[in-house]
Protein backbone atom coordinates (compact mmCIF):
# COMPACT_ATOMS: atom_id res chain seq x y z
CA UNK A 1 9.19 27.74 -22.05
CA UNK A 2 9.68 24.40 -21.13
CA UNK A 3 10.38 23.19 -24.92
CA UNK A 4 14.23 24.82 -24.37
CA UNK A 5 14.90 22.53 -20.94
CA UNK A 6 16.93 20.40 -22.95
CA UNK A 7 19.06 22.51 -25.17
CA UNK A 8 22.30 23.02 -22.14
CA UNK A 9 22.32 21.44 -18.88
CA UNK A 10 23.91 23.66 -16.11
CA UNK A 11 22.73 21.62 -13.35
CA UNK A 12 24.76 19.39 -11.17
CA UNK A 13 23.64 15.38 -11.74
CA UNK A 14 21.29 15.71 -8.03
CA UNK A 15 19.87 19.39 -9.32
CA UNK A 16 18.45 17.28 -12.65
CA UNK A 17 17.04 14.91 -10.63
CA UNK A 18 15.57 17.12 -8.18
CA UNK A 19 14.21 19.03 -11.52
CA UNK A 20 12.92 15.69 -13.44
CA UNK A 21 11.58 14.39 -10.40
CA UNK A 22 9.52 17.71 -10.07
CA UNK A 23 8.27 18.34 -13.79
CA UNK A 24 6.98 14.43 -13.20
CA UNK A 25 4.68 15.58 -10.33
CA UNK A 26 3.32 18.21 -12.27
CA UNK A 27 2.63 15.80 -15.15
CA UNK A 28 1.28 13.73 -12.51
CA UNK A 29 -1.06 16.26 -11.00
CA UNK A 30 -2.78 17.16 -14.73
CA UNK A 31 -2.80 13.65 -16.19
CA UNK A 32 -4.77 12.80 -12.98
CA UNK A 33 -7.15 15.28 -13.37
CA UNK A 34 -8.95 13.47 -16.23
CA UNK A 35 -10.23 10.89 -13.83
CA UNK A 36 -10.50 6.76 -15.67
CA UNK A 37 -9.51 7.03 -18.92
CA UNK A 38 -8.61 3.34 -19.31
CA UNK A 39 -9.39 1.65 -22.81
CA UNK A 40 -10.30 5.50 -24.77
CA UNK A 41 -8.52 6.92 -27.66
CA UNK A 42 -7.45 10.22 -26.74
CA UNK A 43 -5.90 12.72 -28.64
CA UNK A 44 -2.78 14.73 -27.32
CA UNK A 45 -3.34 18.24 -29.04
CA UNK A 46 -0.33 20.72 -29.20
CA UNK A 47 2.29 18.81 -27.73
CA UNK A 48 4.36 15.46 -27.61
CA UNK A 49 6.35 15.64 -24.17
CA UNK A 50 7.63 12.11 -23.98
CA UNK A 51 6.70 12.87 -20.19
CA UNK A 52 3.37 13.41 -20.88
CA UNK A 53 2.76 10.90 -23.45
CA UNK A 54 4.39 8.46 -21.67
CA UNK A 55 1.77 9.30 -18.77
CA UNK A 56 -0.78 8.89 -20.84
CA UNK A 57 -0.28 5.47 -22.22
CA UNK A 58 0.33 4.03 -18.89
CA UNK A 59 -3.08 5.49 -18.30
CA UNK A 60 -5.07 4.12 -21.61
CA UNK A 61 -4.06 0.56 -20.90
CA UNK A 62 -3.82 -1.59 -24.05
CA UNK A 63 -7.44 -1.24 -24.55
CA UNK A 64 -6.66 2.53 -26.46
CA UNK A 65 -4.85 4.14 -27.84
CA UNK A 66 -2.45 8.07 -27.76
CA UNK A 67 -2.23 9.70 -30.82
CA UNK A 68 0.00 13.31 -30.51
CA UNK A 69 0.06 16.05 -32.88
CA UNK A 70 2.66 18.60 -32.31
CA UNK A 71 3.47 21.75 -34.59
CA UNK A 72 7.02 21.38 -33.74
CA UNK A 73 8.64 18.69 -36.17
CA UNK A 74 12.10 18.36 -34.31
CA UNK A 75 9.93 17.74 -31.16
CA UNK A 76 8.17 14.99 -32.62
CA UNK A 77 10.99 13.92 -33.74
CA UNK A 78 13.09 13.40 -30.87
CA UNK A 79 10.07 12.28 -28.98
CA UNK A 80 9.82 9.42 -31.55
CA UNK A 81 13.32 8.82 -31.15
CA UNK A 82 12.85 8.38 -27.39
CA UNK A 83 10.09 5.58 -27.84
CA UNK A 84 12.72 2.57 -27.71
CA UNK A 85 13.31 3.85 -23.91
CA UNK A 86 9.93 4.52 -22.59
CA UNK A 87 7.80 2.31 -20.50
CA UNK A 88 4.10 2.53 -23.60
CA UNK A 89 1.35 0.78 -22.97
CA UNK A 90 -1.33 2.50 -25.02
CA UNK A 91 -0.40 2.68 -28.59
CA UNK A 92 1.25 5.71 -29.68
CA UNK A 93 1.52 7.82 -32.52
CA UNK A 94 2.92 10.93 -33.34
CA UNK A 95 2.25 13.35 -35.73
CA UNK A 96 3.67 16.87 -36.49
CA UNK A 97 0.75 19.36 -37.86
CA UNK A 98 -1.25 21.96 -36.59
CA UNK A 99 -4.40 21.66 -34.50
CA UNK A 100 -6.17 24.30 -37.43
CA UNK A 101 -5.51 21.60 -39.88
CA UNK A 102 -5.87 18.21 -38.14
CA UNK A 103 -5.32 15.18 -40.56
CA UNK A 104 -8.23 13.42 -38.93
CA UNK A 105 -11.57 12.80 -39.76
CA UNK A 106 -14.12 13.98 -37.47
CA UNK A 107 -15.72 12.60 -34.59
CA UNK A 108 -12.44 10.10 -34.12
CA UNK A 109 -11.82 10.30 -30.36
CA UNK A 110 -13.29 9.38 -26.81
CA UNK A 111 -11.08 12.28 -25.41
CA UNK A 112 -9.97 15.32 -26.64
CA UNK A 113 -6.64 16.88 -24.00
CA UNK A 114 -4.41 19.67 -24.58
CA UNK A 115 -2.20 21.11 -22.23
CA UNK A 116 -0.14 24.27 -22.65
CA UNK A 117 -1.64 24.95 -25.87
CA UNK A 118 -3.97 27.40 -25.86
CA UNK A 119 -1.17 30.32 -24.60
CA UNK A 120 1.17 29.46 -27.57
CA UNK A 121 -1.28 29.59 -30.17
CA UNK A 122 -1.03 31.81 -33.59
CA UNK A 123 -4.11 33.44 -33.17
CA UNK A 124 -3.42 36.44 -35.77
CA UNK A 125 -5.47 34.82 -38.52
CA UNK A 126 -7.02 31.96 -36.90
CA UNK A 127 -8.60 32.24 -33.47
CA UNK A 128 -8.91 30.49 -30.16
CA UNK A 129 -12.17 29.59 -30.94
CA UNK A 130 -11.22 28.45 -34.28
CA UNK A 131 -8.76 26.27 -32.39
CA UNK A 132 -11.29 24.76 -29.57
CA UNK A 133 -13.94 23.71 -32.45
CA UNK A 134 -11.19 22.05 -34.11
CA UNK A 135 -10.36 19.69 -30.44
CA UNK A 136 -14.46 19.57 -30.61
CA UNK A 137 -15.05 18.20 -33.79
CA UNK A 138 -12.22 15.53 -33.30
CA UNK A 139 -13.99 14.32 -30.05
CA UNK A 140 -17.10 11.52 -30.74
CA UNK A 141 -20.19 12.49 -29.75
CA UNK A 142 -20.68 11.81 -25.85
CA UNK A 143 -17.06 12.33 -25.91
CA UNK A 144 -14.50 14.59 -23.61
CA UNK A 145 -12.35 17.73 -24.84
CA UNK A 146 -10.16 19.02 -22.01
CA UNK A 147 -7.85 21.71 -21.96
CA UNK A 148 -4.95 22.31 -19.10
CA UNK A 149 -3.04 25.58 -19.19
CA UNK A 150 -1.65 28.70 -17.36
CA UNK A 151 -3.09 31.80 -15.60
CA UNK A 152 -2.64 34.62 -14.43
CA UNK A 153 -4.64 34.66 -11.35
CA UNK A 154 -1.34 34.93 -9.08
CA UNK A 155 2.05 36.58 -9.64
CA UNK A 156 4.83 34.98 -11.14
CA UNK A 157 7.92 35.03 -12.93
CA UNK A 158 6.84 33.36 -15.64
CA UNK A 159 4.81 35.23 -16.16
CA UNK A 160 6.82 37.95 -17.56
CA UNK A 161 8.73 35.81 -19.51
CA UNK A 162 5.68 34.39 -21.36
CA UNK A 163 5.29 37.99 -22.36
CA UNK A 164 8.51 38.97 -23.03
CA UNK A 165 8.80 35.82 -25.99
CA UNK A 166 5.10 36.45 -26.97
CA UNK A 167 6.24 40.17 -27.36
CA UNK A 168 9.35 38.71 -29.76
CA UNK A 169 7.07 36.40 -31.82
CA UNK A 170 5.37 39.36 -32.56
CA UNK A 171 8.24 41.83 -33.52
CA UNK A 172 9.77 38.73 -35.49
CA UNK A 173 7.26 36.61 -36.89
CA UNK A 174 4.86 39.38 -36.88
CA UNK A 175 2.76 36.30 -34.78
CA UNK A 176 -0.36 37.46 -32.20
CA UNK A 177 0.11 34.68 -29.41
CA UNK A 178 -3.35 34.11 -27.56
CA UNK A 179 -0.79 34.61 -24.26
CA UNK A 180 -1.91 33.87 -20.62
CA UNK A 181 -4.72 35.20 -19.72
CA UNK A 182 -7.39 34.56 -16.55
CA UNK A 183 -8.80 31.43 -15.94
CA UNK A 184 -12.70 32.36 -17.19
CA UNK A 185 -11.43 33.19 -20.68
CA UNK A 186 -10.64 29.43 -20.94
CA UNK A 187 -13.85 28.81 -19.57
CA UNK A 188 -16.22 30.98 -21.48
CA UNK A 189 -14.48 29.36 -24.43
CA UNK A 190 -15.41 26.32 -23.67
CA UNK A 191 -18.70 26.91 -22.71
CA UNK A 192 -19.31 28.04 -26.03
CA UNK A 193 -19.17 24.52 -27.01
CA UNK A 194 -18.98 21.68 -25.03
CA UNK A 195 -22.18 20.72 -22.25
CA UNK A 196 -21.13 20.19 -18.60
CA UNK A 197 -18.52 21.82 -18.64
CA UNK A 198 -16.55 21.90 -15.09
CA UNK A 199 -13.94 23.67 -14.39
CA UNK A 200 -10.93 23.94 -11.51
CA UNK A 201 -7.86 26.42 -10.78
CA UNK A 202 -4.63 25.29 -9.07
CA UNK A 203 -2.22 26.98 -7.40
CA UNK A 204 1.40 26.73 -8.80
CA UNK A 205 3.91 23.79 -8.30
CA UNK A 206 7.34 24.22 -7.24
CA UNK A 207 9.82 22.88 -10.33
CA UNK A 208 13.53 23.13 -8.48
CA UNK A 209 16.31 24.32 -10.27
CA UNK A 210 13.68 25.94 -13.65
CA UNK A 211 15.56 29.25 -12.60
CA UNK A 212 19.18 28.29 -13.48
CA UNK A 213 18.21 26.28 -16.64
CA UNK A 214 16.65 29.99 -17.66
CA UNK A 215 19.36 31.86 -16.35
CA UNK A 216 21.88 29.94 -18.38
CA UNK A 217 19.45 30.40 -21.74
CA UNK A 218 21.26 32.00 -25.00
CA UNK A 219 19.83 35.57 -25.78
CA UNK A 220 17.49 34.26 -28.83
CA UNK A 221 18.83 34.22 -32.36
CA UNK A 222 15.86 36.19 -33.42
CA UNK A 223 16.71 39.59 -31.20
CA UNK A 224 20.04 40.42 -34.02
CA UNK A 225 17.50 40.80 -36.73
CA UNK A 226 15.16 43.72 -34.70
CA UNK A 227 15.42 47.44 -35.48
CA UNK A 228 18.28 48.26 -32.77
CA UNK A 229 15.53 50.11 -30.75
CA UNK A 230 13.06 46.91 -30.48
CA UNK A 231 16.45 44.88 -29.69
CA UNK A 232 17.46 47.34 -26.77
CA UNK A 233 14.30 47.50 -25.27
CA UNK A 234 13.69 43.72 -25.10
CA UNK A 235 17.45 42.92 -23.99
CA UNK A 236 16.24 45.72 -21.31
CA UNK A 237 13.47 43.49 -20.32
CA UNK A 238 14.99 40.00 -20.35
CA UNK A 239 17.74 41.82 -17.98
CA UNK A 240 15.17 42.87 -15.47
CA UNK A 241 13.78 39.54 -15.51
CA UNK A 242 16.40 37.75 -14.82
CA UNK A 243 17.14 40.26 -11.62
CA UNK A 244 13.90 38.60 -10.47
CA UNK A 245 14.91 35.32 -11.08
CA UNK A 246 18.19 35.79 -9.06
CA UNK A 247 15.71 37.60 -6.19
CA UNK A 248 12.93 35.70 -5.97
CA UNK A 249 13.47 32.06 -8.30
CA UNK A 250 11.44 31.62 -11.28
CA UNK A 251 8.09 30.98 -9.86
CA UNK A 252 5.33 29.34 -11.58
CA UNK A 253 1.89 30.40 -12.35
CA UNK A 254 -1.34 28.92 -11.52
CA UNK A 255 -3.20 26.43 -13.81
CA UNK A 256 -6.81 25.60 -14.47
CA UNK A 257 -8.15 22.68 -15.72
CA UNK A 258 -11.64 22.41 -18.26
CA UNK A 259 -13.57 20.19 -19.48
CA UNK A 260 -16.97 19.72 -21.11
CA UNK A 261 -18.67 17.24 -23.38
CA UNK A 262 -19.20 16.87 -26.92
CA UNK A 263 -23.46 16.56 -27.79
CA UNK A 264 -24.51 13.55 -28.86
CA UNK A 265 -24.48 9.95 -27.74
């Protein structure tokens, strides 16, 4: 959920530091976790975090380039808008489009990265395999495609509410989100694919203060427009998740990290 961070701030100025200083760390942890990737092109599937982009440059080195394609316009937007104030290295360019319909010719990359994508995708007419052989066929041949993203493996919080706003994109949009699901789903997927394909689970990392910023959320816009029934028995949900925030914080799930290589040389 970490796409509504932004929209209200009830944290003190030392709580949002605390809380940048943490989602940093994370970003930290995954970027590392594709090893050298000085002087490649790499595409940023799915997202365009000026975090994460901004991690990635630094990374590249002057010798590559970043090139992020997000489905979410305004995000793109106000990523773009943030470029004046981040530290790029890399060359970057953003896009908003959809990883089904890349505007890309094929075979265009060194590396191929998504993170966080796979558990939001649409995947009621297209599928997740649809969506992997599109990251594959943007990769060169001898090339990388490497996906980050959330499991269920252990407990958590967020668990539930990943379900709870996959469960409204359905009863809204009438959407089928691929959700979170264990880690060898992501790997089987994969496998399908890519050669060499390696794979690693993580447990979860702490982000202070995650709980209030969802505890202070809006009930979503979309909830007045259900039959009153559907309406009741989400706002019934949403209210016993938020007992477990204020019980227990709003812990994290794991993550696993894949990666494989396109055929060819």
């Amino acid at each position: 959920m970490t796409r509504r961070l932004y929209k209200g701030d009830p944290l003190t100025p030392e709580e949002r530091e605390e809380l940048e200083d943490d989602l940093i760390a994370f970003c930290d942890r995954e970027l590392d976790l594709l090893g050298d990737i000085r002087d490649l092109d790499v595409l940023y599937a799915g997202g365009s975090s000026p975090l994460w982009v901004e991690g990635l440059s630094q990374r590249i080195g002057e010798g590559g380039s970043v090139t992020a394609i997000d489905v979410d316009a305004e995000r793109v937007d106000e990523t773009q808008a943030s470029l004046g104030k981040a530290e790029f290295v890399a060359p970057v360019h953003l896009l908003a489009g959809d990883v089904f319909g890349m505007p890309f010719a094929s075979a265009t990359f060194d590396l191929v990265y998504s993170s966080g994508l796979f558990h939001e995708l649409d995947v009621k007419e297209r599928t997740a395999e649809d969506a992997l052989a599109a990251l594959h066929s943007a990769a060169r041949p001898g090339g990388r495609v490497a996906t980050g993203d959330f499991v269920d493996s252990e407990d958590a919080v967020q668990l539930e509410d990943e379900r709870l706003e996959a469960e409204l994109r359905r009863e809204a949009y009438a959407s089928e989100p691929y959700g979170i699901g264990p880690p060898q789903r992501l790997v089987d997927l994969h496998e399908e694919l890519l050669t060499d394909v390696r794979w690693q689970v993580f447990p979860p990392q702490r982000i202070r203060h995650l709980g209030k910023l969802v505890l202070a959320e809006d009930e979503p816009t979309e909830v007045f427009s259900l039959p009153p029934a559907t309406a009741r028995r989400l706002r019934e949900s949403r209210e016993a998740m938020r007992g477990r925030i204020l019980s227990e914080g709003y812990t994290r799930p794991a993550t696993v990290y894949v990666e494989g290589l396109v055929q060819g040389a």
